[in-house]
PDB file of N, CA and C in Angstrom:
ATOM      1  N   UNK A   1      17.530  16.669  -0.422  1.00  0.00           N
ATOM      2  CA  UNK A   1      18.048  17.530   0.621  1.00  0.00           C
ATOM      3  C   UNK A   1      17.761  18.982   0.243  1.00  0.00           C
ATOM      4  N   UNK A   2      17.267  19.655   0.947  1.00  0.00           N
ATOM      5  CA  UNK A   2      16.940  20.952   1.011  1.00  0.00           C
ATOM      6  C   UNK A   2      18.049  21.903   1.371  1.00  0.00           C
ATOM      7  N   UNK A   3      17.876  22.915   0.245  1.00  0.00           N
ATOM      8  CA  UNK A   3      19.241  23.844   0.345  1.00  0.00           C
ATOM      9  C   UNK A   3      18.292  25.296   0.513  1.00  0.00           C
ATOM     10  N   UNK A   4      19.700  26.241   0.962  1.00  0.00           N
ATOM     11  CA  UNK A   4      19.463  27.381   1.129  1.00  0.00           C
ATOM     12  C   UNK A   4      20.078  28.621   0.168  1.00  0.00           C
ATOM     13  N   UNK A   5      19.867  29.237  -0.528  1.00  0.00           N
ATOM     14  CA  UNK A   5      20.455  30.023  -0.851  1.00  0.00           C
ATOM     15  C   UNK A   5      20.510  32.068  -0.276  1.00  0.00           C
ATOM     16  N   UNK A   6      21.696  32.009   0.183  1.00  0.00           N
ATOM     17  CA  UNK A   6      21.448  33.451   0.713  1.00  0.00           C
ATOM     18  C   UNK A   6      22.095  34.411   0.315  1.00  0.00           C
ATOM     19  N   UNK A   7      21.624  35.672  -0.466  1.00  0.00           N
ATOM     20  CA  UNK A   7      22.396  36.914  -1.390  1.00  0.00           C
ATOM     21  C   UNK A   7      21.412  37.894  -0.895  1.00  0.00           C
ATOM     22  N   UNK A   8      22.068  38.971  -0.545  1.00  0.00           N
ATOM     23  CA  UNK A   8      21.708  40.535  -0.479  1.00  0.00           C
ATOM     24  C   UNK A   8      21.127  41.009  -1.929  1.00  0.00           C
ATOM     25  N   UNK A   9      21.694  40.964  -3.199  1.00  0.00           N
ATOM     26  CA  UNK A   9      21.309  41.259  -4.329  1.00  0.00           C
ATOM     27  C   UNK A   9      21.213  40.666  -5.275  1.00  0.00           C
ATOM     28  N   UNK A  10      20.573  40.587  -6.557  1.00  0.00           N
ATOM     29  CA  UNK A  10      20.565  39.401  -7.198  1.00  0.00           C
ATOM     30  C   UNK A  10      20.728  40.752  -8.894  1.00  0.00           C
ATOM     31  N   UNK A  11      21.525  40.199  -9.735  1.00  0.00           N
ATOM     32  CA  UNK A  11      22.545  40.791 -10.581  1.00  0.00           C
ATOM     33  C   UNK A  11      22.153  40.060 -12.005  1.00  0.00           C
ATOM     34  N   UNK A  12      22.616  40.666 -13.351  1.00  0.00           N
ATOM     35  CA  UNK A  12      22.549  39.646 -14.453  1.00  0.00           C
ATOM     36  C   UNK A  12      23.614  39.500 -14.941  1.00  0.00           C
ATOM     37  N   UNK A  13      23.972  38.476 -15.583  1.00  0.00           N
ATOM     38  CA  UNK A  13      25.392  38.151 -15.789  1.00  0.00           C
ATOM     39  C   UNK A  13      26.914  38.998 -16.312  1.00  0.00           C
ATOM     40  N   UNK A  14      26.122  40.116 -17.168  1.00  0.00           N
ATOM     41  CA  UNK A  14      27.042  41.484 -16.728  1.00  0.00           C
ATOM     42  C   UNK A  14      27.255  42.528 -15.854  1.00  0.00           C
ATOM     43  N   UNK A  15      26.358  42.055 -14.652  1.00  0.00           N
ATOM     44  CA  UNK A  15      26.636  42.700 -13.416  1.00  0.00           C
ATOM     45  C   UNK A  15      26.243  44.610 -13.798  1.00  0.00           C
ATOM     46  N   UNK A  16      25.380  44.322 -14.721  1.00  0.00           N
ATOM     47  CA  UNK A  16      24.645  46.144 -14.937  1.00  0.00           C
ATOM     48  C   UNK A  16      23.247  46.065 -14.698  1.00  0.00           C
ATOM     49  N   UNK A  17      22.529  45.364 -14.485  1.00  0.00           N
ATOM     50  CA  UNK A  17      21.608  45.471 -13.740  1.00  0.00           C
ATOM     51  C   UNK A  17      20.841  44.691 -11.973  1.00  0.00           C
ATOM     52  N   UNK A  18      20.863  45.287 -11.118  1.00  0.00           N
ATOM     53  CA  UNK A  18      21.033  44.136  -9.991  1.00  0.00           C
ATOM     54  C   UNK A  18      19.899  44.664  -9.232  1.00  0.00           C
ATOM     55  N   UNK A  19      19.543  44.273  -8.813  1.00  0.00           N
ATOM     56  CA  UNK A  19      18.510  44.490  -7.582  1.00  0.00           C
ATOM     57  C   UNK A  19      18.186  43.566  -6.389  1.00  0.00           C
ATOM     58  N   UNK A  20      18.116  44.884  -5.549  1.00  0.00           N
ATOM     59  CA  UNK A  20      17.831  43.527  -4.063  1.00  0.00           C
ATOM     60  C   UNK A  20      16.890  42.535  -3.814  1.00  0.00           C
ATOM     61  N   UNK A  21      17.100  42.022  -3.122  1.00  0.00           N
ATOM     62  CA  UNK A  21      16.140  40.892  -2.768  1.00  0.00           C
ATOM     63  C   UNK A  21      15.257  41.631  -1.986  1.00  0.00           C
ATOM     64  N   UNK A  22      15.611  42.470  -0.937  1.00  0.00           N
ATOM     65  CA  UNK A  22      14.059  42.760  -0.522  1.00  0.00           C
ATOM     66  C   UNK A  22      12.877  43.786  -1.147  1.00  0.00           C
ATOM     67  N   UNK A  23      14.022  43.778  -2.346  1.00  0.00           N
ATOM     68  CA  UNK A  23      12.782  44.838  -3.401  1.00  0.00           C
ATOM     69  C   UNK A  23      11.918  43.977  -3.956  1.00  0.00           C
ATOM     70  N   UNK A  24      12.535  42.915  -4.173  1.00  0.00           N
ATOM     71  CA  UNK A  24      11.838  41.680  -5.000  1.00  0.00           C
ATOM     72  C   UNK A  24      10.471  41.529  -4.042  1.00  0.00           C
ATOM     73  N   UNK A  25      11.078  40.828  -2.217  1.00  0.00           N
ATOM     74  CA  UNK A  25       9.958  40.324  -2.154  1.00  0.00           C
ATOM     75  C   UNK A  25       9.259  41.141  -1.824  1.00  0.00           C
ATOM     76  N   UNK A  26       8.905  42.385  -1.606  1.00  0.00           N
ATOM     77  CA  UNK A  26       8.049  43.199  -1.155  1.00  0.00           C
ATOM     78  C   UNK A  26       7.649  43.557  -2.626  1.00  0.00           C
ATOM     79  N   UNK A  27       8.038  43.705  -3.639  1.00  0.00           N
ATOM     80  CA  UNK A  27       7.545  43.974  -4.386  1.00  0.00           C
ATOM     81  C   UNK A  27       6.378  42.790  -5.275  1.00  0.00           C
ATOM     82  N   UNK A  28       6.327  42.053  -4.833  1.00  0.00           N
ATOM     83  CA  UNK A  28       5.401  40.698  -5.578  1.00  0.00           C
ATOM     84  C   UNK A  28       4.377  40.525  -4.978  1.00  0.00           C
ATOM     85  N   UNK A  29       3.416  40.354  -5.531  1.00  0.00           N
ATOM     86  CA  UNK A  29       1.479  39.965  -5.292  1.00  0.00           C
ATOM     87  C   UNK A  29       1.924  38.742  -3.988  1.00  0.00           C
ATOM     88  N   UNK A  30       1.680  38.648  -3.513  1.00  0.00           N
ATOM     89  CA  UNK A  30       1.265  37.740  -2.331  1.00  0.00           C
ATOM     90  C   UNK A  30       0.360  37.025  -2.258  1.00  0.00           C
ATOM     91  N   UNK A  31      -0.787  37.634  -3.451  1.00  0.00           N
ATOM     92  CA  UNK A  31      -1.963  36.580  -3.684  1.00  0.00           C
ATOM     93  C   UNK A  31      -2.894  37.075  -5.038  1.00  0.00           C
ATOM     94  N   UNK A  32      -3.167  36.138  -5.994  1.00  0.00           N
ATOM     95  CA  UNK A  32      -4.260  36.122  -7.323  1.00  0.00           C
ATOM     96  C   UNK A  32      -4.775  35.164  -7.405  1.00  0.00           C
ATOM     97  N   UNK A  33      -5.931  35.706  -8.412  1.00  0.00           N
ATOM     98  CA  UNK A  33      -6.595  34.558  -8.660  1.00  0.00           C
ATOM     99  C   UNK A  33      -7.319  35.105 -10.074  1.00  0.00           C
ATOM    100  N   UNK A  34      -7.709  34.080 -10.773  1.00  0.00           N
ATOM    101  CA  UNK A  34      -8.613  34.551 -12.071  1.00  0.00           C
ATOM    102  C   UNK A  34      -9.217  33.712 -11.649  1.00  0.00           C
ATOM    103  N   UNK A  35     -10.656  34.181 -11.848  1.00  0.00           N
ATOM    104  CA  UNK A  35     -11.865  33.559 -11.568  1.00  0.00           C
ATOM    105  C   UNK A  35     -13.111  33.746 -12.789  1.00  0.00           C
ATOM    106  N   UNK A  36     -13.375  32.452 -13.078  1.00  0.00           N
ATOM    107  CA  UNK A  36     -14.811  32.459 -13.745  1.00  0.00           C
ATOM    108  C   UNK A  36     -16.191  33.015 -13.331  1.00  0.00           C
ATOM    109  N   UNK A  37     -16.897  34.019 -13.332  1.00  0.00           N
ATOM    110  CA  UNK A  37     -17.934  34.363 -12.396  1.00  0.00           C
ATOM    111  C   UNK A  37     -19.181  34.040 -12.776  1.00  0.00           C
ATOM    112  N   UNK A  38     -19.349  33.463 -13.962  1.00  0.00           N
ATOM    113  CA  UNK A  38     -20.585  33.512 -14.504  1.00  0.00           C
ATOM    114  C   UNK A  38     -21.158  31.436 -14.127  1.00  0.00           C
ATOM    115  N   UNK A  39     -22.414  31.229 -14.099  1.00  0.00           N
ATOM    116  CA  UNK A  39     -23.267  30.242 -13.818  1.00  0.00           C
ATOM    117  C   UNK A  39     -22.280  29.981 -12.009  1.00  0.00           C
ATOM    118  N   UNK A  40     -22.089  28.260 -12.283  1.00  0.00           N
ATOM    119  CA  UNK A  40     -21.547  28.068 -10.562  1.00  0.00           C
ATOM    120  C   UNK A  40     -19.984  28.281 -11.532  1.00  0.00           C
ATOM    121  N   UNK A  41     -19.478  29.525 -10.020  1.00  0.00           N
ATOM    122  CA  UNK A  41     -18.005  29.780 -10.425  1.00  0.00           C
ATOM    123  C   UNK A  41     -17.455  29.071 -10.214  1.00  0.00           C
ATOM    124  N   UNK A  42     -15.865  29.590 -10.775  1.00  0.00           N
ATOM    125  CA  UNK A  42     -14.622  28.333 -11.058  1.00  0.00           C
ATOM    126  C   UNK A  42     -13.216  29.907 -10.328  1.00  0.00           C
ATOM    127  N   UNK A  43     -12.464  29.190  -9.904  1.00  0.00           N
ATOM    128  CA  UNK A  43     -11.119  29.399 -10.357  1.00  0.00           C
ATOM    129  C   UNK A  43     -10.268  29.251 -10.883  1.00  0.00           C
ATOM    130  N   UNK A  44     -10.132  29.689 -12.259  1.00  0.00           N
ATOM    131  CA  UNK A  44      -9.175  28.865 -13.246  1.00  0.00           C
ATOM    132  C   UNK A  44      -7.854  28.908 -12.853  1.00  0.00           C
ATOM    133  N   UNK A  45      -7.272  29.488 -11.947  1.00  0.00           N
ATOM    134  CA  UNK A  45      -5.908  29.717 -11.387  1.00  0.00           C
ATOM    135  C   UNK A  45      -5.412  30.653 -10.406  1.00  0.00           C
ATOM    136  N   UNK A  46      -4.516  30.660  -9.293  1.00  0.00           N
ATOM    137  CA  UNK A  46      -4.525  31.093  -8.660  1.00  0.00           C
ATOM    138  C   UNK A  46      -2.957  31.246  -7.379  1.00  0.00           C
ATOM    139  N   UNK A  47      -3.221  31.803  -6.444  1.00  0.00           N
ATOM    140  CA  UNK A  47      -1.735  31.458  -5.596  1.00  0.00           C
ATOM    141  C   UNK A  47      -2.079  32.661  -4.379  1.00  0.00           C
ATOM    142  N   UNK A  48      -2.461  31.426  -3.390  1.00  0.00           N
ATOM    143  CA  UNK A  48      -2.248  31.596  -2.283  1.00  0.00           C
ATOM    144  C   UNK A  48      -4.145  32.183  -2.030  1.00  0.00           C
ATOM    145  N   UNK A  49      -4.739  31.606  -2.772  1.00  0.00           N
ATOM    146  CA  UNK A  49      -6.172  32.063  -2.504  1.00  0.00           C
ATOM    147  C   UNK A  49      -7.246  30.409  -2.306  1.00  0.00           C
ATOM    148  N   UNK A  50      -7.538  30.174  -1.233  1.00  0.00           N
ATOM    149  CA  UNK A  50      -7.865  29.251  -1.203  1.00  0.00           C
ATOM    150  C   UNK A  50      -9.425  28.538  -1.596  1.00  0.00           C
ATOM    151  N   UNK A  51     -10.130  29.848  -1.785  1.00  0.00           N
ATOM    152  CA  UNK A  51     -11.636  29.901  -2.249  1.00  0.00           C
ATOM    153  C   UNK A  51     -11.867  30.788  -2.398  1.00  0.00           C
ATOM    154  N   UNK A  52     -12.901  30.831  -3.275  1.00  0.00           N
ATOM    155  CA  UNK A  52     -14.008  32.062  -3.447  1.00  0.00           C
ATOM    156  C   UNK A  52     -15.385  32.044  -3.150  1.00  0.00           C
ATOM    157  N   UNK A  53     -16.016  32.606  -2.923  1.00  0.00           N
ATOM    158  CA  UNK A  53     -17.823  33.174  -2.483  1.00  0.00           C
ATOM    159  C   UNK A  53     -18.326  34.087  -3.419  1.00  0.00           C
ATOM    160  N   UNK A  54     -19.541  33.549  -3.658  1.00  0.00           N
ATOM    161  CA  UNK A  54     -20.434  33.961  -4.977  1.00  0.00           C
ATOM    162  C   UNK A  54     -21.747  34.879  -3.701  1.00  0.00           C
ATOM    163  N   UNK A  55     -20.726  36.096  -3.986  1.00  0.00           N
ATOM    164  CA  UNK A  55     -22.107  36.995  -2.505  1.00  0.00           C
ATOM    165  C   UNK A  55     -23.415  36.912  -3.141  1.00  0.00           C
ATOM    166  N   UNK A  56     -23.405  37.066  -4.442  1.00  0.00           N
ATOM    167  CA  UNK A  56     -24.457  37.471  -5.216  1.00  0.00           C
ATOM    168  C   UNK A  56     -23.803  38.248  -6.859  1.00  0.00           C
ATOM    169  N   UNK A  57     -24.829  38.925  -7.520  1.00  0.00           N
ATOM    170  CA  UNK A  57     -24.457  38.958  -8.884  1.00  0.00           C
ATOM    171  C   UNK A  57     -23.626  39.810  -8.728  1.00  0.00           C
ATOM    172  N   UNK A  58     -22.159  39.439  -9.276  1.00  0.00           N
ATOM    173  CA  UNK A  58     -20.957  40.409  -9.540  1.00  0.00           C
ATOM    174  C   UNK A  58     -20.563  40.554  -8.062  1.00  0.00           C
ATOM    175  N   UNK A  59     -20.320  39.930  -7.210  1.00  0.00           N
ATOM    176  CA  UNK A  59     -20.025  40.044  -5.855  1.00  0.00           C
ATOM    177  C   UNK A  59     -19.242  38.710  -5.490  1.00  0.00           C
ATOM    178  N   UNK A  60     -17.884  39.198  -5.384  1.00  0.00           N
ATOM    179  CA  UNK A  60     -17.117  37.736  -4.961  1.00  0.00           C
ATOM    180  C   UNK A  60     -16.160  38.192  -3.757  1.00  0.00           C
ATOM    181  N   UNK A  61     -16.086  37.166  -3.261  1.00  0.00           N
ATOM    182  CA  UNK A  61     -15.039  37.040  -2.184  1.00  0.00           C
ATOM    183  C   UNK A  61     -14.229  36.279  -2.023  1.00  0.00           C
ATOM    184  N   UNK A  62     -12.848  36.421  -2.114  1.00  0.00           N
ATOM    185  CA  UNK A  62     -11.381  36.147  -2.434  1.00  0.00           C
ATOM    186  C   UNK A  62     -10.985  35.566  -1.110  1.00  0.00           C
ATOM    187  N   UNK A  63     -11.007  34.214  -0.302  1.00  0.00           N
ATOM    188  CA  UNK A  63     -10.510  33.933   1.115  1.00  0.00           C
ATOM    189  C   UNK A  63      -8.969  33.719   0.845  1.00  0.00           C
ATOM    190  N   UNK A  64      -8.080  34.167   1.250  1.00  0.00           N
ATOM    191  CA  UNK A  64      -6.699  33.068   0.961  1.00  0.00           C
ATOM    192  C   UNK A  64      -6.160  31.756   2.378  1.00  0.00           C
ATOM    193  N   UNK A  65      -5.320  31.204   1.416  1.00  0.00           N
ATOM    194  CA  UNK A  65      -4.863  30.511   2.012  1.00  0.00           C
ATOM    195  C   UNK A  65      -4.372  30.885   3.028  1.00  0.00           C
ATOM    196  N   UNK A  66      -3.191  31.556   2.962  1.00  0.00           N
ATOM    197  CA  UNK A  66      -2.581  32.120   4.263  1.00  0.00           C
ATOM    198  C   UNK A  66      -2.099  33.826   4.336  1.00  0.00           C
ATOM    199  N   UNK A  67      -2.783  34.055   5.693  1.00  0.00           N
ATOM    200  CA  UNK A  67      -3.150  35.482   5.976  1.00  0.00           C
ATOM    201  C   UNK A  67      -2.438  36.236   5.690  1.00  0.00           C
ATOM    202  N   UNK A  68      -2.748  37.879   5.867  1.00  0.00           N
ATOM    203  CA  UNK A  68      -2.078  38.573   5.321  1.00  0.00           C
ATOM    204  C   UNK A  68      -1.611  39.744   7.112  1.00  0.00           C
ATOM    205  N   UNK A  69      -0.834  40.252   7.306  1.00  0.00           N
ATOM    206  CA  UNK A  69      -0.611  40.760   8.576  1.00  0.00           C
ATOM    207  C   UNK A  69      -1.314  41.729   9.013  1.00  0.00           C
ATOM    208  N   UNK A  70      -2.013  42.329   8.147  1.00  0.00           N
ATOM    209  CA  UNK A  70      -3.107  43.289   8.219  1.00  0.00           C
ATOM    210  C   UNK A  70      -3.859  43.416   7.205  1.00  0.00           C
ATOM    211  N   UNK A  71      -5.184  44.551   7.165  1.00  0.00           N
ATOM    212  CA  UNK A  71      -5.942  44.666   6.184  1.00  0.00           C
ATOM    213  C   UNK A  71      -5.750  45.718   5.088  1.00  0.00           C
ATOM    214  N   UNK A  72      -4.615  46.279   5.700  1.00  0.00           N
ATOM    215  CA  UNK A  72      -4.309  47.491   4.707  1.00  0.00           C
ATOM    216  C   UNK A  72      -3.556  46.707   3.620  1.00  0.00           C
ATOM    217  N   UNK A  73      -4.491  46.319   2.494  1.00  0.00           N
ATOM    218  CA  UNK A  73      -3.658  45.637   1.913  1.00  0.00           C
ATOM    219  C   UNK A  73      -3.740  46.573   0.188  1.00  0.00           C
ATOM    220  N   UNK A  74      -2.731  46.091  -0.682  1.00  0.00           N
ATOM    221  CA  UNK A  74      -3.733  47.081  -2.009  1.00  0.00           C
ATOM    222  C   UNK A  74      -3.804  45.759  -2.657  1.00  0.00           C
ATOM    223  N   UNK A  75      -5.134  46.116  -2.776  1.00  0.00           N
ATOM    224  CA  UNK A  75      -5.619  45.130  -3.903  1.00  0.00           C
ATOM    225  C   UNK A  75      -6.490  45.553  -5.125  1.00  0.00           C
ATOM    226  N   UNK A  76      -5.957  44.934  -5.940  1.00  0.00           N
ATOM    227  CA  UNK A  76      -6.180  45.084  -7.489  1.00  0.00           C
ATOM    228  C   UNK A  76      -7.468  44.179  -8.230  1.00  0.00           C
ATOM    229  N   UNK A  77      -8.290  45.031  -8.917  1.00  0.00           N
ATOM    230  CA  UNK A  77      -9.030  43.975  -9.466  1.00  0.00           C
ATOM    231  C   UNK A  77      -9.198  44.274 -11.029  1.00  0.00           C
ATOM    232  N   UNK A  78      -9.671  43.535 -11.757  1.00  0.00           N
ATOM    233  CA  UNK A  78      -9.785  43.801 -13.279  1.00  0.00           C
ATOM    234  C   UNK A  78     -10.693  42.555 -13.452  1.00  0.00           C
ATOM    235  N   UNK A  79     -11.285  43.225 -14.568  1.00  0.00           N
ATOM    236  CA  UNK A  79     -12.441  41.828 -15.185  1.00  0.00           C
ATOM    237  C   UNK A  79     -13.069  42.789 -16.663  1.00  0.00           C
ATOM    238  N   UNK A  80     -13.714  41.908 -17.282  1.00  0.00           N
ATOM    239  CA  UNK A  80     -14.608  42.141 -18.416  1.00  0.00           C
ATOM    240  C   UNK A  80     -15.675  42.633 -18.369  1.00  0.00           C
ATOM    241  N   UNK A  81     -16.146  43.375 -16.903  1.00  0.00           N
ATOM    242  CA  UNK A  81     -16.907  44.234 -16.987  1.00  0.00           C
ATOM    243  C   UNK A  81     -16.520  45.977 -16.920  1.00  0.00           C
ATOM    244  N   UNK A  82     -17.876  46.740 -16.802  1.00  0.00           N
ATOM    245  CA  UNK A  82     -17.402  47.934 -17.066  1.00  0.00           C
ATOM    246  C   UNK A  82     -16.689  48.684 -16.182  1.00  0.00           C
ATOM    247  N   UNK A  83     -16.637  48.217 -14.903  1.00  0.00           N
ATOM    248  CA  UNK A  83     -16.252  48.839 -14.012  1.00  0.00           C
ATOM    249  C   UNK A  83     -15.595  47.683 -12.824  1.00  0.00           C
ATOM    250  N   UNK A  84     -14.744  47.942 -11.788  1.00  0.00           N
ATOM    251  CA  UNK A  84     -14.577  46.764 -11.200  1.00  0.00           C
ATOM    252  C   UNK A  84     -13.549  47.191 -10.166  1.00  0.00           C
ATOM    253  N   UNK A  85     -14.449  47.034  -8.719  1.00  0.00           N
ATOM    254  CA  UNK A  85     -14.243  47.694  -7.991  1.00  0.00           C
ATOM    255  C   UNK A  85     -13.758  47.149  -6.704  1.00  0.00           C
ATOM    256  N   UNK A  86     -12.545  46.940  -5.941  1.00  0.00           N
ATOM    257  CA  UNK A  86     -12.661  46.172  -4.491  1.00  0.00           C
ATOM    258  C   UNK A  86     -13.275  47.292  -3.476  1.00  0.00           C
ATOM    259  N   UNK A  87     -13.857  46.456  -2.662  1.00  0.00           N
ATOM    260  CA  UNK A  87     -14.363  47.228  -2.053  1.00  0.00           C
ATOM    261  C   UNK A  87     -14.392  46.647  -0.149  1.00  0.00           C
ATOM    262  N   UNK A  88     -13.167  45.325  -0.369  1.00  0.00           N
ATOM    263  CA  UNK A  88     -13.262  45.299   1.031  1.00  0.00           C
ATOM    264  C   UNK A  88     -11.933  44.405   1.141  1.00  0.00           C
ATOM    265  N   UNK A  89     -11.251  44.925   2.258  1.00  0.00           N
ATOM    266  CA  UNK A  89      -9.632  44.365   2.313  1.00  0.00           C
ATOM    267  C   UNK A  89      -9.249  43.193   3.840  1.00  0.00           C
ATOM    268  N   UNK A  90      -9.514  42.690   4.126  1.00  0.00           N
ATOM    269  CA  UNK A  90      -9.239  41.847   5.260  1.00  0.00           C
ATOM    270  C   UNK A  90      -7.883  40.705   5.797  1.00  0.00           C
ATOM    271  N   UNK A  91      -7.459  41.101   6.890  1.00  0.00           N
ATOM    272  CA  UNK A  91      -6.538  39.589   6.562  1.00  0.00           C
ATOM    273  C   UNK A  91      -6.420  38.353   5.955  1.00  0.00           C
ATOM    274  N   UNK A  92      -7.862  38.113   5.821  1.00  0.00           N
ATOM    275  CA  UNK A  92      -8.186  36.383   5.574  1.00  0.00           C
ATOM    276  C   UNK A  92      -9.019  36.555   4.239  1.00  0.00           C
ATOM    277  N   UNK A  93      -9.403  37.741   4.066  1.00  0.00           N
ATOM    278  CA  UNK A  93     -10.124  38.198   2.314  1.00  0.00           C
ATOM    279  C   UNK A  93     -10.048  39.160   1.715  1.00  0.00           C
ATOM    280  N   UNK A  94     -10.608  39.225   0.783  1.00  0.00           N
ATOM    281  CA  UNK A  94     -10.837  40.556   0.373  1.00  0.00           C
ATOM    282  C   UNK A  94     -11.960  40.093  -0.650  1.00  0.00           C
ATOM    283  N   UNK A  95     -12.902  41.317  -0.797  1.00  0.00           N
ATOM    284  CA  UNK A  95     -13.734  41.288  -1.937  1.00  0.00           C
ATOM    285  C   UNK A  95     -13.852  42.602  -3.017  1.00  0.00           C
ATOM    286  N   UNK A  96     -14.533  41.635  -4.035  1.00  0.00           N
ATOM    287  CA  UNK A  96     -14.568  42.754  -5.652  1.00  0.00           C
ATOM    288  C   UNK A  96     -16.099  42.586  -5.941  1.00  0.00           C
ATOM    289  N   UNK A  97     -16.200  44.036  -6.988  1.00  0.00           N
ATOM    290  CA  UNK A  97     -17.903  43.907  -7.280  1.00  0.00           C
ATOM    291  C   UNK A  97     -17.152  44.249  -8.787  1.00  0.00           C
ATOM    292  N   UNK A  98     -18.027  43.629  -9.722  1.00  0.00           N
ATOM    293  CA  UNK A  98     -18.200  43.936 -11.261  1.00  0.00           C
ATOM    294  C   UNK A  98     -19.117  44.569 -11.281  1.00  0.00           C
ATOM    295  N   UNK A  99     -19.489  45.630 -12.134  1.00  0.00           N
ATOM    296  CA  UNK A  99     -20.418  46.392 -12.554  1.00  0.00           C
ATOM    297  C   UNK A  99     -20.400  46.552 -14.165  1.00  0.00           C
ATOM    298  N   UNK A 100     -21.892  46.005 -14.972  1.00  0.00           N
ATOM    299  CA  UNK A 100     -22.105  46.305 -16.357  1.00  0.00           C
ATOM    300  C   UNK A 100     -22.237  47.834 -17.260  1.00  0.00           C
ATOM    301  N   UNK A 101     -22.376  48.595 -15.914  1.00  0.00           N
ATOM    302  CA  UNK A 101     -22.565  50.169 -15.923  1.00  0.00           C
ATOM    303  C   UNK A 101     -22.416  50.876 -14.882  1.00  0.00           C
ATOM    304  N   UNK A 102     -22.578  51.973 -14.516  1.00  0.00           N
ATOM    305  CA  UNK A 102     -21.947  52.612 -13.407  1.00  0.00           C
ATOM    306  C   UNK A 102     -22.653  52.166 -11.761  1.00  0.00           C
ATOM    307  N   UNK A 103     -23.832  52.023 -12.185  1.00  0.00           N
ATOM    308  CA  UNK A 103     -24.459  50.841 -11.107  1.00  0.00           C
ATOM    309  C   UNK A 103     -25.055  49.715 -10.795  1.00  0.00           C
ATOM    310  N   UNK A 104     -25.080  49.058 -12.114  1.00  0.00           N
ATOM    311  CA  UNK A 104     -25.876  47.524 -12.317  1.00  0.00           C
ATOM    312  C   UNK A 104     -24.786  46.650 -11.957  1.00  0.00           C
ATOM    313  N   UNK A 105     -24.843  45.769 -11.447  1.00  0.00           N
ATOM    314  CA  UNK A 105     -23.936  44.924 -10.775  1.00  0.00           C
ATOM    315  C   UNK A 105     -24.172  43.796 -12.148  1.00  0.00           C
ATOM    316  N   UNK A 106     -22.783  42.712 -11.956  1.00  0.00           N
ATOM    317  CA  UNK A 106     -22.780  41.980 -13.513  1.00  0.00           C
ATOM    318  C   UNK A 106     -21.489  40.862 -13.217  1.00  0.00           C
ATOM    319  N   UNK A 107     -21.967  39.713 -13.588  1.00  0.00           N
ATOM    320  CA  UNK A 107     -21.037  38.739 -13.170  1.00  0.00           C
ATOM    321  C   UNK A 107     -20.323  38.474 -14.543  1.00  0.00           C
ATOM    322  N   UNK A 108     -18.982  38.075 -14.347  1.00  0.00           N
ATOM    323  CA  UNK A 108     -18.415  38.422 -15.347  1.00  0.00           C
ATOM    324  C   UNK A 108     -17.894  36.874 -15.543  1.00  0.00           C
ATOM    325  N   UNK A 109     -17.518  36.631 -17.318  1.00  0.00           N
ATOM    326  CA  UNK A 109     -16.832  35.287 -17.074  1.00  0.00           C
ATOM    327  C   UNK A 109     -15.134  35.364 -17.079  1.00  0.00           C
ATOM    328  N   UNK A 110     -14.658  36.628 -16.469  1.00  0.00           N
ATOM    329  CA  UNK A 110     -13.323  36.527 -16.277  1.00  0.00           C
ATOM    330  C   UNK A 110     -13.269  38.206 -15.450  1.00  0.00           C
ATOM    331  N   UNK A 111     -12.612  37.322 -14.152  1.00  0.00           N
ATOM    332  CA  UNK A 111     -11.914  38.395 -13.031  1.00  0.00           C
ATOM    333  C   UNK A 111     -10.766  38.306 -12.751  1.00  0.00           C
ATOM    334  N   UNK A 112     -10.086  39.033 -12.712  1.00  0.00           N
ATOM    335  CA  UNK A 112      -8.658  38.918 -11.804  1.00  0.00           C
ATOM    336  C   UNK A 112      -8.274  39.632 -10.563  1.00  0.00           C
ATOM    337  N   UNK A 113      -8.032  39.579  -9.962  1.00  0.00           N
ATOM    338  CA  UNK A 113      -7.442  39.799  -8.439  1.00  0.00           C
ATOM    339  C   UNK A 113      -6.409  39.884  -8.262  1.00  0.00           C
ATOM    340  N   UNK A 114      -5.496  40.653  -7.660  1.00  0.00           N
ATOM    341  CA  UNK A 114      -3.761  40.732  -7.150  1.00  0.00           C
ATOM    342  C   UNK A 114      -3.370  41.323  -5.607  1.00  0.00           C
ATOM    343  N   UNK A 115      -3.412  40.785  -4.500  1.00  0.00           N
ATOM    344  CA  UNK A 115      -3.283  41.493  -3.852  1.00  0.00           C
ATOM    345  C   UNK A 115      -1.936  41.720  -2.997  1.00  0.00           C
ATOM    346  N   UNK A 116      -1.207  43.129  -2.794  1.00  0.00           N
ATOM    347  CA  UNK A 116       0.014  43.475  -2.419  1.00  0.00           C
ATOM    348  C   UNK A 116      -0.166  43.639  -0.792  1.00  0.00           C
ATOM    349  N   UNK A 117       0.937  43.559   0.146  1.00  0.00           N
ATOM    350  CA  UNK A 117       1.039  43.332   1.058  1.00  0.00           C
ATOM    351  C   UNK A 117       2.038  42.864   1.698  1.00  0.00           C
ATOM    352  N   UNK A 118       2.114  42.517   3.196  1.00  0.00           N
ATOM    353  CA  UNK A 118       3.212  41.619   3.993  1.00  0.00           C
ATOM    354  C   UNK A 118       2.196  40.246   4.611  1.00  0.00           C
ATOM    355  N   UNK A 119       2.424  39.019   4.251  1.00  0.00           N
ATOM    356  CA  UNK A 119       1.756  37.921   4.923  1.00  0.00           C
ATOM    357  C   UNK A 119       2.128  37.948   6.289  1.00  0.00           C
ATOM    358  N   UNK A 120       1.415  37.433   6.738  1.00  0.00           N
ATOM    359  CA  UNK A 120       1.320  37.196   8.550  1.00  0.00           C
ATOM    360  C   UNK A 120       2.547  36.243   9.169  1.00  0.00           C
TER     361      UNK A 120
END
């Protein structure tokens, strides 16, 4: 049986530190993923991203599972290359480029992704 639980704030057991719930959920990624980029990619883990696209070298695209309410979204990227850049925000994606130097593009064998937002 499925329960509900409903609180305005959520507290620690000495009641000195508390914070709301809607700080919480607005404050949490809505969607990641670490991704393998190098030979045929992998996603080693993830939430709420339902695939990725290999555009080309150091060029991926992040689809999620379920949308996001707009494209203004912030999204975060990091990887093991030198530079690492999103460069496109969509309801249904977003994409990142790795770069080995300030303009050689470079597939990396570890990316991460985070993206903040309100889902649809």
């Amino acid at each position: 049986m499925a329960s509900i639980l409903r609180v305005n704030t959520i507290t620690d057991a000495s009641s000195n530190n508390s914070t709301a719930t809607s700080t919480i959920h607005q404050g949490t990624a809505k969607a990641w993923a670490e991704l393998n980029g190098t030979g045929t990619i992998s996603l080693d883990d993830n939430f709420n991203v339902g695939s990725v696209t290999d555009n080309g070298t150091g060029d991926y695209r992040f689809t999620y599972s379920n949308a996001f309410s707009t494209g203004n979204n912030s999204v975060q990227g990091t990887s093991n290359a030198v530079h690492t850049q999103a460069y496109d925000s969509q309801t249904t994606y977003a994409e990142l480029r790795t770069y080995g130097s300030s303009t050689t593009a470079f597939d990396t064998s570890r990316t991460n992704l985070a993206v903040f937002g309100d889902l649809a």
